[in-house]
PDB file of N, CA and C in Angstrom:
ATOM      1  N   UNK A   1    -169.397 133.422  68.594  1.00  0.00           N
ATOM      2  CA  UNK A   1    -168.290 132.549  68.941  1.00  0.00           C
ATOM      3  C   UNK A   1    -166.980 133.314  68.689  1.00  0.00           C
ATOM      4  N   UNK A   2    -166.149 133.578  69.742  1.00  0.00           N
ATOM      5  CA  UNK A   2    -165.104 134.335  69.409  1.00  0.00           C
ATOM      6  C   UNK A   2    -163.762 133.528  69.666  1.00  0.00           C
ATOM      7  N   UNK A   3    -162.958 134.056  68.400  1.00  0.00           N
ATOM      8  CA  UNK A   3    -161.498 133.304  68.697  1.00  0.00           C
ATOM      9  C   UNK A   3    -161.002 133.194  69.394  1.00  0.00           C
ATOM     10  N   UNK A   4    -160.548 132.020  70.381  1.00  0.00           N
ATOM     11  CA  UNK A   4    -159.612 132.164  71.013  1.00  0.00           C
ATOM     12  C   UNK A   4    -158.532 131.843  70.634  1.00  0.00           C
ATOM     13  N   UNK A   5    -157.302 133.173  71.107  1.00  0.00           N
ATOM     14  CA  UNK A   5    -155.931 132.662  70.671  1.00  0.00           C
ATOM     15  C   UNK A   5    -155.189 132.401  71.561  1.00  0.00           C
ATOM     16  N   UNK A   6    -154.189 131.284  71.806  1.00  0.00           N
ATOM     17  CA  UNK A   6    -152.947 130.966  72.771  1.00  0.00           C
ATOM     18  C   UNK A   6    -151.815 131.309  71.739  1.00  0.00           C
ATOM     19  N   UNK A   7    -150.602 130.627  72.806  1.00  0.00           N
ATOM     20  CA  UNK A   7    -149.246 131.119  71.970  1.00  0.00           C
ATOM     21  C   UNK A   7    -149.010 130.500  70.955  1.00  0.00           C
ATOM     22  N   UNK A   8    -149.277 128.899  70.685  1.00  0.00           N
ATOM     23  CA  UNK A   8    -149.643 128.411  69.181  1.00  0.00           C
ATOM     24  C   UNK A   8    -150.066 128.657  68.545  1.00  0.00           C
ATOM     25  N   UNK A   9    -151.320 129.403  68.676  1.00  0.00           N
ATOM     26  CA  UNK A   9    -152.269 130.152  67.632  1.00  0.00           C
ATOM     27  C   UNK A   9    -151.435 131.519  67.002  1.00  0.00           C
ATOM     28  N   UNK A  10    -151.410 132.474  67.916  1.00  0.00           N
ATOM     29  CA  UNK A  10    -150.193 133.281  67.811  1.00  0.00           C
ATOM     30  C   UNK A  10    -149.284 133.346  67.083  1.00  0.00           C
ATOM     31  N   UNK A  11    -148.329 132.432  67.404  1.00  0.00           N
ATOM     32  CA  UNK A  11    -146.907 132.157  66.823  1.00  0.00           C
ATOM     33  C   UNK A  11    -147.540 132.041  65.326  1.00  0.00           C
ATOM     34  N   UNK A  12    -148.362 130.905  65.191  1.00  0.00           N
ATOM     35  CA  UNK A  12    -148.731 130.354  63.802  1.00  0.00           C
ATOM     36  C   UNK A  12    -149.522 131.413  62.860  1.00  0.00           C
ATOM     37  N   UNK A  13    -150.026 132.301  63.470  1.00  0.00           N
ATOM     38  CA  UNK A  13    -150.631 133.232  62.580  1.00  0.00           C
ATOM     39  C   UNK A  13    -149.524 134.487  62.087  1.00  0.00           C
ATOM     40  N   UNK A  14    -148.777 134.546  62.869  1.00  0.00           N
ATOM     41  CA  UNK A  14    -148.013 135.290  62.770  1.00  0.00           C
ATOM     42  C   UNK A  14    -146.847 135.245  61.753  1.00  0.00           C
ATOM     43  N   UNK A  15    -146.568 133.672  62.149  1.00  0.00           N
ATOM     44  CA  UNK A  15    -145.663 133.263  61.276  1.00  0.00           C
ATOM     45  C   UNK A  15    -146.208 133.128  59.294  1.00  0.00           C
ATOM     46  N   UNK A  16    -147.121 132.498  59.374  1.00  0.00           N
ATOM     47  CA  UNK A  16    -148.316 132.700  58.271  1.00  0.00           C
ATOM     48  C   UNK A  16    -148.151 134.208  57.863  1.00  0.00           C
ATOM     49  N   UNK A  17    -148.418 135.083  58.347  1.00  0.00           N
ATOM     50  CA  UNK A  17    -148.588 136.694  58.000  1.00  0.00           C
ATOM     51  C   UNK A  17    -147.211 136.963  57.356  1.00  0.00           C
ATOM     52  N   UNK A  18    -146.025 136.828  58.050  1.00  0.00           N
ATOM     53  CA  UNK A  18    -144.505 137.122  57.388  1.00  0.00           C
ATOM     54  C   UNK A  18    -144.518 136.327  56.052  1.00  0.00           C
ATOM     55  N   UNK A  19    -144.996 135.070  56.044  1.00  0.00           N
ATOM     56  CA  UNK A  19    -144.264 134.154  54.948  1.00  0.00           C
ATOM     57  C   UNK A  19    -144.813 134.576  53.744  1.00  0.00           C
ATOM     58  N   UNK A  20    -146.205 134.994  54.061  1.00  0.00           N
ATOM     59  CA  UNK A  20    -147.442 135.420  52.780  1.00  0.00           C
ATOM     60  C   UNK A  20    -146.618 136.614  52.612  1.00  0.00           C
ATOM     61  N   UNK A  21    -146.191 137.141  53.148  1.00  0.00           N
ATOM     62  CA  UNK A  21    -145.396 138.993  52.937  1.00  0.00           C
ATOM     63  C   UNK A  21    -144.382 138.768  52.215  1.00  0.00           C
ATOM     64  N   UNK A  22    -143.078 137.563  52.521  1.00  0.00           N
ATOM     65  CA  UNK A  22    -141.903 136.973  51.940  1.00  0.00           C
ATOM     66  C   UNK A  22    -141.959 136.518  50.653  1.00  0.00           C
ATOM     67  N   UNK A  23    -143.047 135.684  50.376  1.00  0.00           N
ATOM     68  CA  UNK A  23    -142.875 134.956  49.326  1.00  0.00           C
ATOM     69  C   UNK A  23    -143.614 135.457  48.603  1.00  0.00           C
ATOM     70  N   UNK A  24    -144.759 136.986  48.502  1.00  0.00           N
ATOM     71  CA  UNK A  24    -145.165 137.791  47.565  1.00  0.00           C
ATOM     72  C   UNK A  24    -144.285 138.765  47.143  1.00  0.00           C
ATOM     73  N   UNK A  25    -143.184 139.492  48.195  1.00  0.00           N
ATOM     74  CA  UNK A  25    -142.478 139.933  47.140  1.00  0.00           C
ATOM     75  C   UNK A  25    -141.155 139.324  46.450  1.00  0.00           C
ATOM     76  N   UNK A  26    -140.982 138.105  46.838  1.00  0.00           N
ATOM     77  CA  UNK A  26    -140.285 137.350  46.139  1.00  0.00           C
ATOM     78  C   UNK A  26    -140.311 137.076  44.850  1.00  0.00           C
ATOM     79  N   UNK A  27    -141.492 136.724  44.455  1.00  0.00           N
ATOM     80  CA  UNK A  27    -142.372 136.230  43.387  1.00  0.00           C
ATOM     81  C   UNK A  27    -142.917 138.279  42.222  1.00  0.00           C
ATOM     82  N   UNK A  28    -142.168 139.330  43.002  1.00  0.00           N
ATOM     83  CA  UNK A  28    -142.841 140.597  42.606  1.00  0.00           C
ATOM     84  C   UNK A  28    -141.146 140.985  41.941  1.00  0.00           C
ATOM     85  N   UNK A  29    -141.389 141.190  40.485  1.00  0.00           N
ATOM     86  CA  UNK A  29    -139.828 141.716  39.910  1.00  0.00           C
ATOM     87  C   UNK A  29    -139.478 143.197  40.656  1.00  0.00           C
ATOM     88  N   UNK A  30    -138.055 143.346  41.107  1.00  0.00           N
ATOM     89  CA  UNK A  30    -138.248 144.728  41.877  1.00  0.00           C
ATOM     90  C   UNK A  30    -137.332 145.133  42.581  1.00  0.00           C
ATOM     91  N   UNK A  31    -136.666 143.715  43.646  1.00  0.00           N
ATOM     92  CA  UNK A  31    -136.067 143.758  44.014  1.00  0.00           C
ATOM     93  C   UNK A  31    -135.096 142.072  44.186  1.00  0.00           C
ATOM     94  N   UNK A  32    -134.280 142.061  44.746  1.00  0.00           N
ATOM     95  CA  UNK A  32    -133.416 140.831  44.826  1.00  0.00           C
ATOM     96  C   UNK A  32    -134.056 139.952  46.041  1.00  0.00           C
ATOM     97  N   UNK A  33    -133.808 138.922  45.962  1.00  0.00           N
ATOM     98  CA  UNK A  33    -134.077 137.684  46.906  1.00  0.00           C
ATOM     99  C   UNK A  33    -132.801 138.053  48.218  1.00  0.00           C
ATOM    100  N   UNK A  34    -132.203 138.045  47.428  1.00  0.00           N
ATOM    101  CA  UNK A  34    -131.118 138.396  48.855  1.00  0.00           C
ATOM    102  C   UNK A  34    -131.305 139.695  49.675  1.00  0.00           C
ATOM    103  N   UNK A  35    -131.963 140.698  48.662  1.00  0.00           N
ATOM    104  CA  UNK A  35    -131.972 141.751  49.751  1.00  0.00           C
ATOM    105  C   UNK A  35    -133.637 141.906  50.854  1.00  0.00           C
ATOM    106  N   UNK A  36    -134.352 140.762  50.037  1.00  0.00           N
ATOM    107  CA  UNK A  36    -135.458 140.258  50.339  1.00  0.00           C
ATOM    108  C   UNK A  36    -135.543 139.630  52.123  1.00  0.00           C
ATOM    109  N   UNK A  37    -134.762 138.927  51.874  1.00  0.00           N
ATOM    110  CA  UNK A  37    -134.169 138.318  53.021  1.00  0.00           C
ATOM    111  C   UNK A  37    -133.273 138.379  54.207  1.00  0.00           C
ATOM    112  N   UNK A  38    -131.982 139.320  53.490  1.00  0.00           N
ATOM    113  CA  UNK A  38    -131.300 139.991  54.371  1.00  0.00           C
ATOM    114  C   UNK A  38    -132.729 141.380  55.019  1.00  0.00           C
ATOM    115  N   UNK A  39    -132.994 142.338  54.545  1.00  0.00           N
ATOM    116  CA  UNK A  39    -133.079 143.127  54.777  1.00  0.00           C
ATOM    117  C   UNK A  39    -134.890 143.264  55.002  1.00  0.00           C
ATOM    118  N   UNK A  40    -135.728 142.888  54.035  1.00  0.00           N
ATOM    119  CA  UNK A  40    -136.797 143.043  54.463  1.00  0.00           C
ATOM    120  C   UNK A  40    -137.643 142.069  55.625  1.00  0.00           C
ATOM    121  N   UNK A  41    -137.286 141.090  55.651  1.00  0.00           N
ATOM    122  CA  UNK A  41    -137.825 140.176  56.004  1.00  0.00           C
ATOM    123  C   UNK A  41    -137.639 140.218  57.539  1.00  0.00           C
ATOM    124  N   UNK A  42    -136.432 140.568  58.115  1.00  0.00           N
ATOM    125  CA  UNK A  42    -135.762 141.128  59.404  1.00  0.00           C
ATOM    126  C   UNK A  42    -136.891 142.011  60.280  1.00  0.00           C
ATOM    127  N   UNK A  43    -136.576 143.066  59.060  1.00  0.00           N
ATOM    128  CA  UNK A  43    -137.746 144.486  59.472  1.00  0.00           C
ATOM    129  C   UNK A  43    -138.895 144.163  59.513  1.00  0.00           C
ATOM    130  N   UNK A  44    -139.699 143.184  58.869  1.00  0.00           N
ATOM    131  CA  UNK A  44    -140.965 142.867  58.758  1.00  0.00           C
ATOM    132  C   UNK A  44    -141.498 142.124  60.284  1.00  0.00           C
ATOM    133  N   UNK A  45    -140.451 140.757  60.518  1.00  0.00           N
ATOM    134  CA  UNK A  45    -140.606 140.151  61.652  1.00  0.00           C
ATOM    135  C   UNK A  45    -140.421 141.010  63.082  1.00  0.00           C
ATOM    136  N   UNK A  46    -139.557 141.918  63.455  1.00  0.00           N
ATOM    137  CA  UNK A  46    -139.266 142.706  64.251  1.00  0.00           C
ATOM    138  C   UNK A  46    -140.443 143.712  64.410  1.00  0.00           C
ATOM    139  N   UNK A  47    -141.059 144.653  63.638  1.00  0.00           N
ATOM    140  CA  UNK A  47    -142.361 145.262  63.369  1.00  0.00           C
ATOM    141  C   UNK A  47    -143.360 144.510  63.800  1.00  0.00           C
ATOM    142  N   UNK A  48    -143.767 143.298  63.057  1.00  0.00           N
ATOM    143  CA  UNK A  48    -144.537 142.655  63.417  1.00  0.00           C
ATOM    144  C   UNK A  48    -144.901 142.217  65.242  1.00  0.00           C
ATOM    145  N   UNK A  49    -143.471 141.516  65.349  1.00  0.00           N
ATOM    146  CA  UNK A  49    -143.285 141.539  67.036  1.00  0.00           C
ATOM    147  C   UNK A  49    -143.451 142.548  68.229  1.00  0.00           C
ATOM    148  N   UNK A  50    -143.142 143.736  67.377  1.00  0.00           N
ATOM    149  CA  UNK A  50    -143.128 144.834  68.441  1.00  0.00           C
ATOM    150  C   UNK A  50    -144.874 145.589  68.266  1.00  0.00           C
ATOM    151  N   UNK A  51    -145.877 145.197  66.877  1.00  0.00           N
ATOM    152  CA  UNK A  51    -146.975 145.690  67.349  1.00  0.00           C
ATOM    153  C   UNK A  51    -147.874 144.354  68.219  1.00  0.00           C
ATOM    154  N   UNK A  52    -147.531 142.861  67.619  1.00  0.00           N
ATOM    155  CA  UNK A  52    -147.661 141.981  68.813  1.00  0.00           C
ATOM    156  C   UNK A  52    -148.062 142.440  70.474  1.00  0.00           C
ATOM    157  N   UNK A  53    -146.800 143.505  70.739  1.00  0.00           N
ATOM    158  CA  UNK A  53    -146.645 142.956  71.757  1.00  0.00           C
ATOM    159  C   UNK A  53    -147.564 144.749  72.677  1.00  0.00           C
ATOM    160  N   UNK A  54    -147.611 145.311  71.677  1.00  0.00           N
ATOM    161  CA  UNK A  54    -148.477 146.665  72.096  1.00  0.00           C
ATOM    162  C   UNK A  54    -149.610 146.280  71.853  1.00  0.00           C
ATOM    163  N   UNK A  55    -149.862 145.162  71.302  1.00  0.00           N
ATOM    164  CA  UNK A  55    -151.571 144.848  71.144  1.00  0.00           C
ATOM    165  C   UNK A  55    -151.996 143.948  72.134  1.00  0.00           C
ATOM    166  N   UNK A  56    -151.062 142.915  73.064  1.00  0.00           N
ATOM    167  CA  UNK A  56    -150.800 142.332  73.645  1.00  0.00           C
ATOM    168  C   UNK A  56    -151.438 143.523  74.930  1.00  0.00           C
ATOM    169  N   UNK A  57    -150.809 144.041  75.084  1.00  0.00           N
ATOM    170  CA  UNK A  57    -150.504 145.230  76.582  1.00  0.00           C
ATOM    171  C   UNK A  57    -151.540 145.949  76.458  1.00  0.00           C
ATOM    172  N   UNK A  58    -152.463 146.364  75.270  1.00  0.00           N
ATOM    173  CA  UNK A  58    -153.656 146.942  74.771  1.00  0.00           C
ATOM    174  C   UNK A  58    -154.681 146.224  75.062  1.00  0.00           C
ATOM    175  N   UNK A  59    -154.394 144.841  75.090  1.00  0.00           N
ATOM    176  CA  UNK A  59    -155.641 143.861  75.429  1.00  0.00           C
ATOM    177  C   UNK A  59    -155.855 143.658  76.871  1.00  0.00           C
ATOM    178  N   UNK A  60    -154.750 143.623  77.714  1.00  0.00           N
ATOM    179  CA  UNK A  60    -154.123 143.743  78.875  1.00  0.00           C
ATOM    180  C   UNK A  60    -155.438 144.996  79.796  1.00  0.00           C
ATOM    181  N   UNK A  61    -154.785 145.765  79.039  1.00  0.00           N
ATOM    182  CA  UNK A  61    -155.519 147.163  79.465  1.00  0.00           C
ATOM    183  C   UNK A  61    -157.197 147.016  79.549  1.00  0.00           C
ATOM    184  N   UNK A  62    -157.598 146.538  78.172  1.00  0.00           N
ATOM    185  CA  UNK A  62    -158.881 147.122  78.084  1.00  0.00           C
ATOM    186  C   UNK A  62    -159.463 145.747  78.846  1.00  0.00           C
ATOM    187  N   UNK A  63    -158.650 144.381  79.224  1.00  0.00           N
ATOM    188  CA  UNK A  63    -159.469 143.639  79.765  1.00  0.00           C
ATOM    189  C   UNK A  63    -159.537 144.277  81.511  1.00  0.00           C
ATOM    190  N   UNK A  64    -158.882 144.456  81.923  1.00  0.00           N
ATOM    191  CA  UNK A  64    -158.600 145.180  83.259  1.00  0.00           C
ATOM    192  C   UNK A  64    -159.579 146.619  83.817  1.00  0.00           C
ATOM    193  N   UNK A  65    -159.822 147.064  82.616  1.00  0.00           N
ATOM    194  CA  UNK A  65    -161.119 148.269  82.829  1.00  0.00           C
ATOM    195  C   UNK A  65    -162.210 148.134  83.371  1.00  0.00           C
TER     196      UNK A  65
END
């Protein structure tokens, strides 16, 4: 039985993946909440989106073969 994912599924896993990333190093002494937020959290979502969307175009591919 294999997963199927749509853009709800998607979005929601995705979104799930950042927050678990956010609020562990939040909770990790090290660095600041603000720079947590300004700065990592940005880079994390953007990364995230951009291998999204090569895995996206990867799936694309290998279904088309």
């Amino acid at each position: 039985m294999a997963l199927e994912f749509d853009l709800v599924k998607t979005v929601g896993v995705f979104v799930a993946i950042i927050a678990v990333g956010t609020v562990a190093l939040t909770m990790m002494p090290g660095m600041t909440t603000g720079t947590i937020l300004t700065m990592v959290l940005p880079s994390m979502a953007i990364f995230g989106a951009i291998m999204l969307a090569i895995g996206v175009k990867h799936g694309e591919y290998r279904a088309a073969r």
